[in-house]
N, C-alpha and C. Protein backbone atom coordinates (compact mmCIF):
# COMPACT_ATOMS: atom_id res chain seq x y z
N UNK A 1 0.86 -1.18 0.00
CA UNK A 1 0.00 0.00 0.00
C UNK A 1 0.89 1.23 0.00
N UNK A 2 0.33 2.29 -1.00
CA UNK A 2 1.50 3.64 -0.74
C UNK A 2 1.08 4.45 -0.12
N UNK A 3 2.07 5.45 0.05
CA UNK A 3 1.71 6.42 1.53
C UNK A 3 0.17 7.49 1.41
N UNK A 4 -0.07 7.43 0.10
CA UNK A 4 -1.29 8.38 0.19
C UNK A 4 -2.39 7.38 0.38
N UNK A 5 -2.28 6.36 -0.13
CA UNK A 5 -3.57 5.55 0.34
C UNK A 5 -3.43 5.61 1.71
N UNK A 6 -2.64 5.12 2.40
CA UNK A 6 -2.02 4.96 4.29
C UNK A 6 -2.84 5.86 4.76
N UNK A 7 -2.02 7.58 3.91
CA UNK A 7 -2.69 8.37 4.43
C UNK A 7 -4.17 8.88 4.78
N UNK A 8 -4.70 8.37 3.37
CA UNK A 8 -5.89 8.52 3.16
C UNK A 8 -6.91 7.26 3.74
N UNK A 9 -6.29 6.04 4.55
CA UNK A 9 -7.14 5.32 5.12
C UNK A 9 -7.11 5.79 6.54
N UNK A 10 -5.89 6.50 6.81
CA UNK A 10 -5.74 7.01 8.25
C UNK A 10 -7.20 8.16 8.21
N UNK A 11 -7.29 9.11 7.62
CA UNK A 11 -7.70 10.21 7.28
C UNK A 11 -9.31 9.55 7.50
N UNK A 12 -9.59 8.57 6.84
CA UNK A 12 -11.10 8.03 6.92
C UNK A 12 -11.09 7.28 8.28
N UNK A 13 -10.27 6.44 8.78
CA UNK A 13 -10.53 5.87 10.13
C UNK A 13 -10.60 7.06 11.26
N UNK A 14 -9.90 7.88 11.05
CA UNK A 14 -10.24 9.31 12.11
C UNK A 14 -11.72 10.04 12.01
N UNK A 15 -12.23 9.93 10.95
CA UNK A 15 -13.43 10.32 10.25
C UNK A 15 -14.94 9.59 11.36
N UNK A 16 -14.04 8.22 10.84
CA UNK A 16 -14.91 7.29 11.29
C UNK A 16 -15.30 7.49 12.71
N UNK A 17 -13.95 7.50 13.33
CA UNK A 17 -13.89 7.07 14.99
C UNK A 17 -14.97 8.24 15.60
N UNK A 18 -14.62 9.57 14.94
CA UNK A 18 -14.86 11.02 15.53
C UNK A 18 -17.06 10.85 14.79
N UNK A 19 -17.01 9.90 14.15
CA UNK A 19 -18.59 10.77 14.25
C UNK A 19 -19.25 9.07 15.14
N UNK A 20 -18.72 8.20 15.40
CA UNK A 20 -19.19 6.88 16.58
C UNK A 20 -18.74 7.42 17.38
N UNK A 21 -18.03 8.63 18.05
CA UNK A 21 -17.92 9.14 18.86
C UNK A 21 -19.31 9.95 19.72
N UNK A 22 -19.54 11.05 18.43
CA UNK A 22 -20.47 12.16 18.32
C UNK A 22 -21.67 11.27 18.20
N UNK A 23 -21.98 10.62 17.79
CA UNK A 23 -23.36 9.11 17.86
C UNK A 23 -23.52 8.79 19.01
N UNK A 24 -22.49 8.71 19.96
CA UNK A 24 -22.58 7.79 20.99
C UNK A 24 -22.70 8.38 22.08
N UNK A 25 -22.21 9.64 21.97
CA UNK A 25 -22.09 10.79 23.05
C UNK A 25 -22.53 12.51 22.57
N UNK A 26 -23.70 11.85 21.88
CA UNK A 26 -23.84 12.59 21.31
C UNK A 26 -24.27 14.58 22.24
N UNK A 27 -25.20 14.10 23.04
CA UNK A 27 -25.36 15.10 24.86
C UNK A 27 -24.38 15.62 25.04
N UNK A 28 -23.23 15.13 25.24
CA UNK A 28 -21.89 15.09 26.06
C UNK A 28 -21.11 15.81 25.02
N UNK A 29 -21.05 15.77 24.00
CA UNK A 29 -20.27 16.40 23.14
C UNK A 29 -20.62 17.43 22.88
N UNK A 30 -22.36 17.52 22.70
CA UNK A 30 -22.74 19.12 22.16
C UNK A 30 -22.70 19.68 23.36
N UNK A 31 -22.30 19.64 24.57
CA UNK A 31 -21.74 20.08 26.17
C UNK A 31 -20.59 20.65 26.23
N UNK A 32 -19.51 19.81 25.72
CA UNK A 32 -18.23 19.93 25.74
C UNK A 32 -18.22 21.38 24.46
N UNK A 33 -18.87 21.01 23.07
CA UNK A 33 -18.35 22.34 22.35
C UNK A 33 -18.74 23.46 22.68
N UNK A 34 -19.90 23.52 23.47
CA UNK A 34 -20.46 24.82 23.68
C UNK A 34 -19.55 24.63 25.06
N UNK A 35 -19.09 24.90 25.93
CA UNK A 35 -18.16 24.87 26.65
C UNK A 35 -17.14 25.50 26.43
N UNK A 36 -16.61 25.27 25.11
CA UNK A 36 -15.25 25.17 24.56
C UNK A 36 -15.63 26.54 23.81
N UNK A 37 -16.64 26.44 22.97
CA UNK A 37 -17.00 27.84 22.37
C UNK A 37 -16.82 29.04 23.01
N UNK A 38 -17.83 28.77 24.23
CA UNK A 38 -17.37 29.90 25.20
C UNK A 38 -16.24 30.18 25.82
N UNK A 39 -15.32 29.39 26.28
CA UNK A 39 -13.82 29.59 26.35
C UNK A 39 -13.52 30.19 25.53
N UNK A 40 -13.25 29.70 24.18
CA UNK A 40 -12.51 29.75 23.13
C UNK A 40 -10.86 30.36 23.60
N UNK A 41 -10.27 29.61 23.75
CA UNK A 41 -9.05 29.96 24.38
C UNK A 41 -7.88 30.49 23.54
N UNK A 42 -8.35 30.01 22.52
CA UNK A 42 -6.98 30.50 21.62
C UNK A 42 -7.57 31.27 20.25
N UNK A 43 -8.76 31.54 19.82
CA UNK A 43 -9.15 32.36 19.59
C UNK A 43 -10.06 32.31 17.85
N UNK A 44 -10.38 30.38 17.94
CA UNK A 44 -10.78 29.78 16.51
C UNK A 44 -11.96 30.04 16.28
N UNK A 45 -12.60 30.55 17.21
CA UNK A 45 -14.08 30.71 17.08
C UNK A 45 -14.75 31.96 16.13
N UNK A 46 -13.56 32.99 16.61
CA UNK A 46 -14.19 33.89 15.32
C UNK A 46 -14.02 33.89 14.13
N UNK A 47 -13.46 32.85 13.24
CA UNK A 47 -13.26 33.02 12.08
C UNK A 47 -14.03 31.61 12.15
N UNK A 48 -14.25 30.54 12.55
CA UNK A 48 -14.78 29.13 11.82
C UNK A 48 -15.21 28.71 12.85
N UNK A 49 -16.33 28.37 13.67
CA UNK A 49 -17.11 27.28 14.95
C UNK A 49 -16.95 25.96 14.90
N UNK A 50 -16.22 25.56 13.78
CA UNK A 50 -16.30 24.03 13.40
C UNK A 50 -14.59 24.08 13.82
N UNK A 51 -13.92 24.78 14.07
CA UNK A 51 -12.80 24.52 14.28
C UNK A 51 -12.66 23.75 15.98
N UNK A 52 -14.04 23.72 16.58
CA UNK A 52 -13.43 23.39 17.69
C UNK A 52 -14.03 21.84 17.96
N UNK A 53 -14.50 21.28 16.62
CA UNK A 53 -15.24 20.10 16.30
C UNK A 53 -13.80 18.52 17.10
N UNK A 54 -13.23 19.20 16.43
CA UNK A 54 -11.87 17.98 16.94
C UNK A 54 -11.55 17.75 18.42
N UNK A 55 -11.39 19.03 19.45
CA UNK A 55 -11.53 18.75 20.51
C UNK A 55 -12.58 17.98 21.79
N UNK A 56 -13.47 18.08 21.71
CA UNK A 56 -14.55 17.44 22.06
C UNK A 56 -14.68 15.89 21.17
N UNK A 57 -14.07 15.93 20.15
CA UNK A 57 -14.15 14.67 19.81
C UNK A 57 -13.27 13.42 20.26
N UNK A 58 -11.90 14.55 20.85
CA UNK A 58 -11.11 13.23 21.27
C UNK A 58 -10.86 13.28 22.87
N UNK A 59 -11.80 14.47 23.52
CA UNK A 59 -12.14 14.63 24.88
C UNK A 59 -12.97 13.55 25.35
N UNK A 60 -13.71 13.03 24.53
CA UNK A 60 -14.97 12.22 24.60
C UNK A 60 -14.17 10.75 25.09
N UNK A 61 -13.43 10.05 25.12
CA UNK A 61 -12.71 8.94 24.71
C UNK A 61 -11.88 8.97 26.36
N UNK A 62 -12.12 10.11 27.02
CA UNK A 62 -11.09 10.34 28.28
C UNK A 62 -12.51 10.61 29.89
N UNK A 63 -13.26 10.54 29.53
CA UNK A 63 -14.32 10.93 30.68
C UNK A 63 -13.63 10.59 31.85
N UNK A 64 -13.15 9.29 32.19
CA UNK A 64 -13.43 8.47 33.16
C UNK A 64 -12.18 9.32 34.03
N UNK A 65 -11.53 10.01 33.05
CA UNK A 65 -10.07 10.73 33.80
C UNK A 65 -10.27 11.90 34.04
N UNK A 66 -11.84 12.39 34.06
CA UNK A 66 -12.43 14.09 34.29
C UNK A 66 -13.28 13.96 35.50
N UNK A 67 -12.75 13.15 36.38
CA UNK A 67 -13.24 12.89 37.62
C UNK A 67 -13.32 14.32 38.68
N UNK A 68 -12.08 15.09 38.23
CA UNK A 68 -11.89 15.92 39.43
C UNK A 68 -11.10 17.62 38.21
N UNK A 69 -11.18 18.61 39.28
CA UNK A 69 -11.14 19.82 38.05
C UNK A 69 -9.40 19.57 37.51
N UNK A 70 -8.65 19.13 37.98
CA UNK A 70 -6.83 19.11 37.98
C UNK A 70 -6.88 18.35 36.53
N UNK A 71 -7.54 17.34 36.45
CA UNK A 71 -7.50 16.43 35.40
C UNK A 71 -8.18 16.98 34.06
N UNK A 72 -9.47 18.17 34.41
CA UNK A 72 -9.85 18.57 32.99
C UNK A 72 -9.11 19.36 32.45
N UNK A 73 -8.44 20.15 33.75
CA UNK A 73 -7.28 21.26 32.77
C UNK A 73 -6.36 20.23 32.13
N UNK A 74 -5.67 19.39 32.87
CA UNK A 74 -4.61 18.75 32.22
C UNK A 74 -5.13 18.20 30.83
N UNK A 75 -6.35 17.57 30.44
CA UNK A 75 -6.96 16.99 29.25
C UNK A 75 -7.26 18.46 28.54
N UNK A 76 -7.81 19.29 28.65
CA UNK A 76 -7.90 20.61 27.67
C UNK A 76 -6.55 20.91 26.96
N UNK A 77 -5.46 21.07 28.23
CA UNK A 77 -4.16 21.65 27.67
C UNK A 77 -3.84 20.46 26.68
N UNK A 78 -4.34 18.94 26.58
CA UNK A 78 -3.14 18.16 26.23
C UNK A 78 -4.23 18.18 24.98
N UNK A 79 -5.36 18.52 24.85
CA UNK A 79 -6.23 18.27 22.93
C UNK A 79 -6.02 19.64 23.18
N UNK A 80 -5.67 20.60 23.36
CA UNK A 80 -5.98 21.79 22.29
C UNK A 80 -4.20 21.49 22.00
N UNK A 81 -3.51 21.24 22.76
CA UNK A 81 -1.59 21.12 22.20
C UNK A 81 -1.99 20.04 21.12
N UNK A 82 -2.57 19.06 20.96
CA UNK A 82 -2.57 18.38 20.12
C UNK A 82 -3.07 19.24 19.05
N UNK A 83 -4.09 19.44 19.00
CA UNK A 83 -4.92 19.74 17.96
C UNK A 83 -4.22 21.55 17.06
N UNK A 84 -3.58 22.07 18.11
CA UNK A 84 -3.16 23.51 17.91
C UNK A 84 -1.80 23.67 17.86
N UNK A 85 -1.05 22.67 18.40
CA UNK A 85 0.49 22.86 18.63
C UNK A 85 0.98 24.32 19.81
N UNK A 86 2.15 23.07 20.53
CA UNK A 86 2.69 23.87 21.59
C UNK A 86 3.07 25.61 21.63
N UNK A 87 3.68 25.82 20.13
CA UNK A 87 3.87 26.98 20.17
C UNK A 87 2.64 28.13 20.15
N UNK A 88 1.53 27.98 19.47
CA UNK A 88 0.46 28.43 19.38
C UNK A 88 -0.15 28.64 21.07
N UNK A 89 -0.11 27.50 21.51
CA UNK A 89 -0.41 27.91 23.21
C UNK A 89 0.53 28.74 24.02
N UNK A 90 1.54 28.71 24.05
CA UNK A 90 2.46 29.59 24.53
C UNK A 90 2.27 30.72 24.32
N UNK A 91 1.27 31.36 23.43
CA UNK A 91 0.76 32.95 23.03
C UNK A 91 0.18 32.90 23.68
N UNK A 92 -0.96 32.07 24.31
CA UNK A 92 -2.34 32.15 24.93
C UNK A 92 -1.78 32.46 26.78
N UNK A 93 -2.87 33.85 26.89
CA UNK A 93 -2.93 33.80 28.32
C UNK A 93 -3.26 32.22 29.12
N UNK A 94 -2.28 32.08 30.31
CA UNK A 94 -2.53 31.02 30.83
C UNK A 94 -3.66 30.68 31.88
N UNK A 95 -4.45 32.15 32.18
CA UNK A 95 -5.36 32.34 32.99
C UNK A 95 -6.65 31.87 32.48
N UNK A 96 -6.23 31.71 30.81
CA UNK A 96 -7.47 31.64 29.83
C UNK A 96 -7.76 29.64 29.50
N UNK A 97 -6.31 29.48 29.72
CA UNK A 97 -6.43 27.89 29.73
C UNK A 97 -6.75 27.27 30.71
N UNK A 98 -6.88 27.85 32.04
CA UNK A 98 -6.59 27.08 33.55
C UNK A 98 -8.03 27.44 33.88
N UNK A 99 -8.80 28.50 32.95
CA UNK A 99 -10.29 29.05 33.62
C UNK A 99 -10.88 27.59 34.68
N UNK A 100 -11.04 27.95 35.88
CA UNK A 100 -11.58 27.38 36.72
C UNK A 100 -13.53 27.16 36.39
N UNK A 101 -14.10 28.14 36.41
CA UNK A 101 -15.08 27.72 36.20
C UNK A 101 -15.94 27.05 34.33
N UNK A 102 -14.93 26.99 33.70
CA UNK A 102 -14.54 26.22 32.50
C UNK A 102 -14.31 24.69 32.85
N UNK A 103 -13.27 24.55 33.80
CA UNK A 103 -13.12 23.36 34.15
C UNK A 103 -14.40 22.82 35.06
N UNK A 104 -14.97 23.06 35.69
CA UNK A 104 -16.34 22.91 36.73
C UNK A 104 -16.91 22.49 35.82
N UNK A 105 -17.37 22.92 34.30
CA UNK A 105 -18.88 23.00 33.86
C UNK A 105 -18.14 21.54 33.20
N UNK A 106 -16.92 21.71 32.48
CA UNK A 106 -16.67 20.35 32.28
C UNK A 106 -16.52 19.12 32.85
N UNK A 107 -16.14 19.29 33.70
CA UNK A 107 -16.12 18.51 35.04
C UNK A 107 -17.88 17.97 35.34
N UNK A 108 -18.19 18.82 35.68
CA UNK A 108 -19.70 18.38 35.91
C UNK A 108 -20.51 17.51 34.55
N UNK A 109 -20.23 17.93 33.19
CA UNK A 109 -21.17 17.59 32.26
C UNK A 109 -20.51 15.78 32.10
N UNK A 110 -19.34 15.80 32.64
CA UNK A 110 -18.53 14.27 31.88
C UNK A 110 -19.22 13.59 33.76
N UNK A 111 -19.26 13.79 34.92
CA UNK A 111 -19.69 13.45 35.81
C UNK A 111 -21.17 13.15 35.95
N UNK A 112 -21.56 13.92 34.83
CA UNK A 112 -23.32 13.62 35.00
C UNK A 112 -23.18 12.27 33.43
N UNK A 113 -22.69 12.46 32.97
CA UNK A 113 -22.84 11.89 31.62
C UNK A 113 -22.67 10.23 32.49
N UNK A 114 -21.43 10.24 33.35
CA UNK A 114 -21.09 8.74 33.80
C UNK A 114 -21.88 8.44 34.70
N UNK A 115 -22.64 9.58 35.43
CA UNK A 115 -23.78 9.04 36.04
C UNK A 115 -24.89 8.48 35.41
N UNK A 116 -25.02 8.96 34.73
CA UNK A 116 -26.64 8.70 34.07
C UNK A 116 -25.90 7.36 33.57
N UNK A 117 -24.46 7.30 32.57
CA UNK A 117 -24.43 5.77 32.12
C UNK A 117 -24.43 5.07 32.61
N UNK A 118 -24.31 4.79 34.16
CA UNK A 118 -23.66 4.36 34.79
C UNK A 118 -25.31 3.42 35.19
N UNK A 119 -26.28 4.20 35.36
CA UNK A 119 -27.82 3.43 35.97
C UNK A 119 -28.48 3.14 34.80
């Protein structure tokens, strides 16, 4: 197989994963973007709303580790570095990444989500 097919089966299995994601969690995700919207931490929202489609998609896959607020910052910082790259965050106020009551609402929506799955 050559590298653009590779690429291009990678490209569709990410496709894939991210909308059995959004299917499955589906509550929980439209939680997480409007969340994220309102943050908007680094500043994608005013030019495209779909830019923040990727984060919440691979937030979704980590609930069980958004137990407590320490852990949602650490999961925000580590998909928006993914998704945005380190240097791009290093511009961003850090007051704007660590927002406490950002982390709460997330915290709470992945805590109710494992509740309800949970009964």
């Amino acid at each position: 197989m050559n590298q653009a097919a590779t690429n291009a089966n990678a490209n569709e299995q990410r496709r894939a994963a991210r909308k059995r994601y959004q299917a499955q969690y589906r509550v929980l995700y439209d939680q997480l973007l409007e969340i994220m919207f309102q943050l908007d931490p680094i500043g994608v929202h005013q030019v495209d709303a779909d830019k923040f489609v990727p984060e919440p998609a691979t937030m979704l896959p980590r609930p069980r580790e958004a137990r407590i607020a320490d852990y949602v910052e650490q999961i925000v910082i580590e998909e928006l570095r993914r998704w945005y790259g380190g240097r791009r965050l290093a511009s961003v106020d850090p007051d704007r990444l660590t927002d406490l009551p950002t982390q709460i609402a997330i915290c709470s929506a992945w805590n109710h989500f494992l509740d309800v799955s949970a009964s």
